[in-house]
Protein backbone atom coordinates (compact mmCIF):
# COMPACT_ATOMS: atom_id res chain seq x y z
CA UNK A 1 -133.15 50.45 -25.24
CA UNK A 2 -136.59 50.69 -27.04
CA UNK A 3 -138.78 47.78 -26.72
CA UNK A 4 -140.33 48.30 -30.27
CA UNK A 5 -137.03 48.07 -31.69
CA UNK A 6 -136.50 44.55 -29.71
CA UNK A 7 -139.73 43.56 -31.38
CA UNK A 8 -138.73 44.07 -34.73
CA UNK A 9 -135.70 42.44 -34.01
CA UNK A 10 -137.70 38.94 -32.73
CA UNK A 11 -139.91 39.41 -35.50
CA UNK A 12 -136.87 39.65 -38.15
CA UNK A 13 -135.16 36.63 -36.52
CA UNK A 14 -138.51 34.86 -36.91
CA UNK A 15 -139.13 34.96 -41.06
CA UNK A 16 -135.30 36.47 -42.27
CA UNK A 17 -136.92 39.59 -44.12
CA UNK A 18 -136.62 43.02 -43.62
CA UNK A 19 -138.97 43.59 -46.20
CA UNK A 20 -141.91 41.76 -44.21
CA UNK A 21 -141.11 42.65 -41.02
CA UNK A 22 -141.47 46.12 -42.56
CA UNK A 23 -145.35 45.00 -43.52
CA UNK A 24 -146.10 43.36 -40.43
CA UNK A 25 -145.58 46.26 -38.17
CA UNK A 26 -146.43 48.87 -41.07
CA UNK A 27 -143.65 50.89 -41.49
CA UNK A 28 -140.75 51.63 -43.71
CA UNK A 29 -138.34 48.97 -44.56
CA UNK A 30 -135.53 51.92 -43.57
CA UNK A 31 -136.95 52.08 -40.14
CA UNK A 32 -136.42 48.17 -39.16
CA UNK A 33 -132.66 49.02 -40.49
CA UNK A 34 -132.24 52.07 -38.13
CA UNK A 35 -133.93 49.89 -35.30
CA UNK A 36 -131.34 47.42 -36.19
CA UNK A 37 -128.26 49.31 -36.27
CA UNK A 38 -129.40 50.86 -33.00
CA UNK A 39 -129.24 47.81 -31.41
CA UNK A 40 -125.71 46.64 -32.44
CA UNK A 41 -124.72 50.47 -31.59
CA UNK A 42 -126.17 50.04 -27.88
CA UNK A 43 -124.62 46.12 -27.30
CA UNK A 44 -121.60 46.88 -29.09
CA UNK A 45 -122.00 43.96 -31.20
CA UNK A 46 -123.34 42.19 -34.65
CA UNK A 47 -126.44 40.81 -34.21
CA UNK A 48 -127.44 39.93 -37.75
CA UNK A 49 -125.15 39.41 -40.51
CA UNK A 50 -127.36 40.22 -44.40
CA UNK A 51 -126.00 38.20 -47.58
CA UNK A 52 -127.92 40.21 -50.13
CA UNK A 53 -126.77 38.14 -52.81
CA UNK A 54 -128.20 34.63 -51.38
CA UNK A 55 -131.45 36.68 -49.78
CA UNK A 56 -130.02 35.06 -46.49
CA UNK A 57 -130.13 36.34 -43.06
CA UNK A 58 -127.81 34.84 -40.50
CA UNK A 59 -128.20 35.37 -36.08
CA UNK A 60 -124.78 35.66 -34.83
CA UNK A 61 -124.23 34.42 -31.41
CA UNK A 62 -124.68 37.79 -30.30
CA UNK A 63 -127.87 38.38 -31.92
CA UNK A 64 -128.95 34.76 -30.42
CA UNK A 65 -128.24 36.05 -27.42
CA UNK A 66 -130.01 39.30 -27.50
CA UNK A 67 -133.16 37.07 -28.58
CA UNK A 68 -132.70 35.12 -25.28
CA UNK A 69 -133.36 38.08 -23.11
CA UNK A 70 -135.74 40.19 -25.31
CA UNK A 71 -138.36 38.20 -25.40
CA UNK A 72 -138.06 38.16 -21.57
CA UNK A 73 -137.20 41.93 -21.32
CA UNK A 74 -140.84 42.49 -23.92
CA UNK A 75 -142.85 39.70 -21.58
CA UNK A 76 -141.82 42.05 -18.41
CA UNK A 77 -142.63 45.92 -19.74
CA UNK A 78 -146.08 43.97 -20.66
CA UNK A 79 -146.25 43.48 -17.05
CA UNK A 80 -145.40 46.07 -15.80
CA UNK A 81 -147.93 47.90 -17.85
CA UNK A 82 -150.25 45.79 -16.54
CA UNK A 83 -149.56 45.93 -12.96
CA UNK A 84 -149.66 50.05 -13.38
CA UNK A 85 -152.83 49.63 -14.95
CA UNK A 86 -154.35 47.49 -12.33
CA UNK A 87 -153.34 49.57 -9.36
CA UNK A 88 -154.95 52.49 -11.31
CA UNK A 89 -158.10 50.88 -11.74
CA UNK A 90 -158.33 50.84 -7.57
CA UNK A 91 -159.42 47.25 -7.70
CA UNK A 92 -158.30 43.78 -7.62
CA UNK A 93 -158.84 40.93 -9.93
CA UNK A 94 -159.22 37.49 -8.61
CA UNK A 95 -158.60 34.50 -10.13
CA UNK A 96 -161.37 31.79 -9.36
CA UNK A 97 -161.78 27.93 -11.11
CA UNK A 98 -165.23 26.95 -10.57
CA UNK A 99 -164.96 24.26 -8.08
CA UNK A 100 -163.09 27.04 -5.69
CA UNK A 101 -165.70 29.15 -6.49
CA UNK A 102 -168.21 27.21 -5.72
CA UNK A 103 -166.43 25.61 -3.10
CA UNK A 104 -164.65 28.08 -0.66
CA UNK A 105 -165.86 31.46 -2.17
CA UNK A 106 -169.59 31.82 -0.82
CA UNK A 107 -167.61 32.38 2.66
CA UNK A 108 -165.23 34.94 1.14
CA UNK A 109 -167.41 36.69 -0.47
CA UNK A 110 -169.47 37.65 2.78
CA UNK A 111 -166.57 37.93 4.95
CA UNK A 112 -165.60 40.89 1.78
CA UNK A 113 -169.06 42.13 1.78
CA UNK A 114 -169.31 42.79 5.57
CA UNK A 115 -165.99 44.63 5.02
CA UNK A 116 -167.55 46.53 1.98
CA UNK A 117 -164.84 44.91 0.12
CA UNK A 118 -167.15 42.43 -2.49
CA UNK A 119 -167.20 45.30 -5.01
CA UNK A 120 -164.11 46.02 -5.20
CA UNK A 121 -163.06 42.43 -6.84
CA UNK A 122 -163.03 41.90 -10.55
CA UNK A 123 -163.32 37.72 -10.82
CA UNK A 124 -161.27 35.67 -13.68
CA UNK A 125 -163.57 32.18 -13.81
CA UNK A 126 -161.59 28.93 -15.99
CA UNK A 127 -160.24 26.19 -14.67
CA UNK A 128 -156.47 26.24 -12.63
CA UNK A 129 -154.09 26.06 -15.90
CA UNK A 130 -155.70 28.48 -17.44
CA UNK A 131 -156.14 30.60 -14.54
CA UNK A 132 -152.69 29.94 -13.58
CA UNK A 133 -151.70 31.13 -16.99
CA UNK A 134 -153.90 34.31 -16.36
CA UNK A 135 -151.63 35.12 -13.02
CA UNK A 136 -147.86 35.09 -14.73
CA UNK A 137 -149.23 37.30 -17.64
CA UNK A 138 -150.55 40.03 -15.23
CA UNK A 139 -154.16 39.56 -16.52
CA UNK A 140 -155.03 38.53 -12.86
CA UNK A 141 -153.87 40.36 -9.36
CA UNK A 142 -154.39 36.98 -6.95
CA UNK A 143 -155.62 33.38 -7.75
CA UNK A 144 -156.95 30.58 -5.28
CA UNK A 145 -155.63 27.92 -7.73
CA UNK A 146 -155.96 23.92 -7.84
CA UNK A 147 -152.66 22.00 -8.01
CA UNK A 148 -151.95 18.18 -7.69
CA UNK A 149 -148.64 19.10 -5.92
CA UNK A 150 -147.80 22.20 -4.02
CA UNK A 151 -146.70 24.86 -6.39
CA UNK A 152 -143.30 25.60 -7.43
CA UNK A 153 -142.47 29.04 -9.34
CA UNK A 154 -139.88 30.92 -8.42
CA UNK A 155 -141.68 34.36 -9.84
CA UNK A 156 -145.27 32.87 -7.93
CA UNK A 157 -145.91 33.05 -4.04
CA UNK A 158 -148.17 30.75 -2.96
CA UNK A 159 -150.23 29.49 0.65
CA UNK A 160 -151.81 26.14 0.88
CA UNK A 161 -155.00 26.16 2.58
CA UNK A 162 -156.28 22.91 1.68
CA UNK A 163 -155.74 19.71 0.45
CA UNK A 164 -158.90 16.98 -0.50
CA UNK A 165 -157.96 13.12 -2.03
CA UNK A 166 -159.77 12.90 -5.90
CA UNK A 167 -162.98 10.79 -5.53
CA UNK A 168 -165.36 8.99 -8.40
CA UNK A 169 -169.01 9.98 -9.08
CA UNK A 170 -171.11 8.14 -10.06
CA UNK A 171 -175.21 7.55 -10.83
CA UNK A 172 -177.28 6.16 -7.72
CA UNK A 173 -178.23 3.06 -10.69
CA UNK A 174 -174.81 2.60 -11.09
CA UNK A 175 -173.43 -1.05 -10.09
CA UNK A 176 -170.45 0.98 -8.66
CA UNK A 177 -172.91 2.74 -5.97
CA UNK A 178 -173.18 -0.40 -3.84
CA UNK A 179 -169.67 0.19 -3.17
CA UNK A 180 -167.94 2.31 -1.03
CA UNK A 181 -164.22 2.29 -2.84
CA UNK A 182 -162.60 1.45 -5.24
CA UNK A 183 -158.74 0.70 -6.52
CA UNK A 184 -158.73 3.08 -10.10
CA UNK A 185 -157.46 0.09 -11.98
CA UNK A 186 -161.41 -1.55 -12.11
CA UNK A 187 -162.44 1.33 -13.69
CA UNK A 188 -160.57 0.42 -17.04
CA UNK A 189 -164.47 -0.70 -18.73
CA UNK A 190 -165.75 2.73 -17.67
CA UNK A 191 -166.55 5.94 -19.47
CA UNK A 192 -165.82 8.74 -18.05
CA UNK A 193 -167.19 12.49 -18.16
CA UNK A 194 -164.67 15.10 -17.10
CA UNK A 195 -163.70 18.54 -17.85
CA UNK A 196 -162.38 20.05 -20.37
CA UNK A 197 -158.95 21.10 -20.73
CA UNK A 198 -157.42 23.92 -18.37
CA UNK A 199 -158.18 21.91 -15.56
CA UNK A 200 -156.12 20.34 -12.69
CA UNK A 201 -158.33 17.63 -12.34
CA UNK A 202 -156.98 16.19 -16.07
CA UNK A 203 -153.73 16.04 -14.51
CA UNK A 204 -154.82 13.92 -12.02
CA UNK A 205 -156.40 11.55 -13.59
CA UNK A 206 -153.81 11.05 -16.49
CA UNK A 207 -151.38 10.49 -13.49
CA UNK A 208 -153.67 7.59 -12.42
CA UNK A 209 -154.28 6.09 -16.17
CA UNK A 210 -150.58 6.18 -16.47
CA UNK A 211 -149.93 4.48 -13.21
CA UNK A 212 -152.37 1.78 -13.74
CA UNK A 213 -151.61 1.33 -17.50
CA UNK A 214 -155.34 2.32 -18.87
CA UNK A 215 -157.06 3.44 -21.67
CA UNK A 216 -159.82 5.50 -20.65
CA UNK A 217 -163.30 6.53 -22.55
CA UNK A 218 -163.94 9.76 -22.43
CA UNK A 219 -167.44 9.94 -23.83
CA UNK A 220 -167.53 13.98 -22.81
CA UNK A 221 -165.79 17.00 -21.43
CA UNK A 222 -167.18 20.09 -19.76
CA UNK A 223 -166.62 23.35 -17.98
CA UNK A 224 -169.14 23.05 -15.09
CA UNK A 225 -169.11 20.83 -12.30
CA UNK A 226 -173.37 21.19 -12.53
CA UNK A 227 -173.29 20.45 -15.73
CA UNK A 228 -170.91 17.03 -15.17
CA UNK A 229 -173.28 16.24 -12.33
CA UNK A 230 -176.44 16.14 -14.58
CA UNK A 231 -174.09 13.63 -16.58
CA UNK A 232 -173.54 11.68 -14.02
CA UNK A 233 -176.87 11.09 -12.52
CA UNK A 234 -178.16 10.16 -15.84
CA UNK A 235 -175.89 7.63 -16.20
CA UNK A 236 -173.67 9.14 -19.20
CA UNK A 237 -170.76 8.15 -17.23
CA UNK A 238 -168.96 8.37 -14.41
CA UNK A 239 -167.00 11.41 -13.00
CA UNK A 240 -163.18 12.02 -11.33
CA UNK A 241 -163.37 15.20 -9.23
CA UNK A 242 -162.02 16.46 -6.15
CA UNK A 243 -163.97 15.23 -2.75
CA UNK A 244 -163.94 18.38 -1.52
CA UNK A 245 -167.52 18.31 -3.98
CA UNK A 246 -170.28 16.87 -2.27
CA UNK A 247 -173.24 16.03 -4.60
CA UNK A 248 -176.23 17.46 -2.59
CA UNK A 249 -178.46 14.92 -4.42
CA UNK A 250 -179.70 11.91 -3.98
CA UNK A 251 -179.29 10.49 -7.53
CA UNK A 252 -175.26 10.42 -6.99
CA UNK A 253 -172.53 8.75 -4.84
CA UNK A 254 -168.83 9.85 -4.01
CA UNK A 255 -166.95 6.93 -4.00
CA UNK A 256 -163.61 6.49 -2.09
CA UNK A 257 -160.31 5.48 -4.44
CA UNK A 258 -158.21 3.37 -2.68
CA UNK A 259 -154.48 3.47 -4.49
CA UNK A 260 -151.39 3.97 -2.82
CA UNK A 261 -149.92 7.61 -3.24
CA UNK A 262 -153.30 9.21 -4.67
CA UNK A 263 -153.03 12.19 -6.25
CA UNK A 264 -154.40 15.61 -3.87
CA UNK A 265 -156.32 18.52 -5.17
CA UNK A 266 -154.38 21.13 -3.16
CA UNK A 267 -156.03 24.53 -2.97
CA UNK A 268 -153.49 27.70 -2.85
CA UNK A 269 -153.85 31.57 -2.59
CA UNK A 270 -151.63 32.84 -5.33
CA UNK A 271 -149.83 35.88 -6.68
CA UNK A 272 -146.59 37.15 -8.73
CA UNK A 273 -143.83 37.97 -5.84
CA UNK A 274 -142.69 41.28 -8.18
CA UNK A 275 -146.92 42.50 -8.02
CA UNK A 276 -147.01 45.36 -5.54
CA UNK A 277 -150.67 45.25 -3.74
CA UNK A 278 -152.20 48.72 -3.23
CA UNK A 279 -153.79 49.26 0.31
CA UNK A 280 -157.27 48.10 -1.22
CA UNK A 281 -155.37 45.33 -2.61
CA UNK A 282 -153.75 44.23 0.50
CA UNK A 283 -157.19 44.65 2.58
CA UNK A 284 -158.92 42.29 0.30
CA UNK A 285 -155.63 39.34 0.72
CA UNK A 286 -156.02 40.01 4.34
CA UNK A 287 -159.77 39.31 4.08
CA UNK A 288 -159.65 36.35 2.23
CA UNK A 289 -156.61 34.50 4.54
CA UNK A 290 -158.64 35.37 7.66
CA UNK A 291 -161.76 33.32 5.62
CA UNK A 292 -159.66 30.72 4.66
CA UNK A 293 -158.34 30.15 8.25
């Protein structure tokens, strides 16, 4: 089966013209025809039934289907292309939100250097959606990804190797400072700072304003944790990260949440179960469980 001819096939289910299709991938209108009929040749089957009278195009059940899987089929030869690729390359690219980075890294990264390993990484740097996103696509060889729960994809292996409660930030002036906890529900006259989206830490803390029936101010959203932490010590507002963080500054205090069934930031190694590691590859995983552990 050719995979371009499945793509012209999507693409003429999509907007019902061969003529367009035609455009879109620049070639002749004949050729998304012959791509056609080789499809219902190979499946045995009419995928697409053409009133040229009405203009219309109709997906039979076959053809629906076909559509079903091909989209799957494309999403896995991409893959695959990509996995080949990476092994070629003789190097391994590593998934890495910023508060793992900055976080459990620093220790990983000498345990790799002493093991001449360090250069041999290629590091992906967003936030855990995002990099979780990165992983399934193949853009990414291995992730050490934030989750609220432990993960569950069927096509993702995963190894917890930590697990911190979420904790509020806030400025040293802050009334909240001369407190050590707090229930999230006496937050509701706060505004908050807190990262932008791609991070696990949103999740979180929608899970709590959900729970507790609030409606949050969000006065601004960032990528860094420094950059929140500036926020926070001048008073912008107050922060919702992970207590794994620990300030190292005088100008802001972590602040224990006290609810019932609070939400964990649990930290995982991660990687697609179909990616084969090369040697190199599977040196570096062993180097960063043994840091981990």
């Amino acid at each position: 089966m050719n995979t371009k001819d499945l793509e012209y096939f999507i693409r003429l289910t999509e907007i019902k013209s061969f003529s367009k299709v035609a455009k879109d991938f620049s070639v002749s209108q004949p050729a998304i025809t012959f791509a056609l009929k080789r499809l219902e040749n190979e499946l045995n089957a009419k995928l697409i039934i053409r009133f040229r009278a009405q203009k219309e195009l109709i997906v039979t059940d076959s053809g629906k289907q076909l559509l079903e899987h091909a989209r799957r089929i494309l999403l896995n030869y991409d893959l695959v292309k990509k996995e080949i690729d990476s092994n070629r390359l003789q190097q391994l690219a590593l998934g890495l939100p910023p508060i793992i980075e900055n976080n459990y890294f620093p220790l990983i990264a000498k345990n790799l250097k002493n093991h001449g390993l360090l250069d041999k990484i290629r590091t992906w740097e967003y936030g855990s959606k995002t990099t979780l996103a990165a992983l399934k696509n193949g853009e990414i060889d291995l992730a050490l990804l934030g989750s609220i729960d432990p993960l569950s994809d069927e096509g993702i292996h995963t190894e917890e190797f930590d697990r911190q409660p979420f904790a509020i930030f806030v400025s040293r002036q802050h009334p909240l400072a001369k407190v050590k906890q707090v229930y999230f529900s006496e937050l509701k006259n706060e505004d908050f700072v807190l990262f932008k989206d791609g991070f696990i830490h949103n999740q979180a803390f929608n899970l709590l304003v959900t729970r507790n029936h609030l409606r949050p101010r969000v006065v601004f959203r960032s990528n860094g944790t420094h950059s929140l932490m500036n926020l926070i010590a001048q008073g912008v507002g107050i922060g919702f990260l992970t207590s794994v963080i620990s300030p190292l500054r005088d100008d802001i205090i972590k602040i224990k949440l006290l609810d019932q069934d609070l939400p964990h930031f649990v930290t995982s190694i991660a990687y697609r179960r179909s990616h084969i590691f090369t040697p190199l590859q599977q040196e570096i995983l062993t180097e960063i469980r043994k840091s981990l552990n």
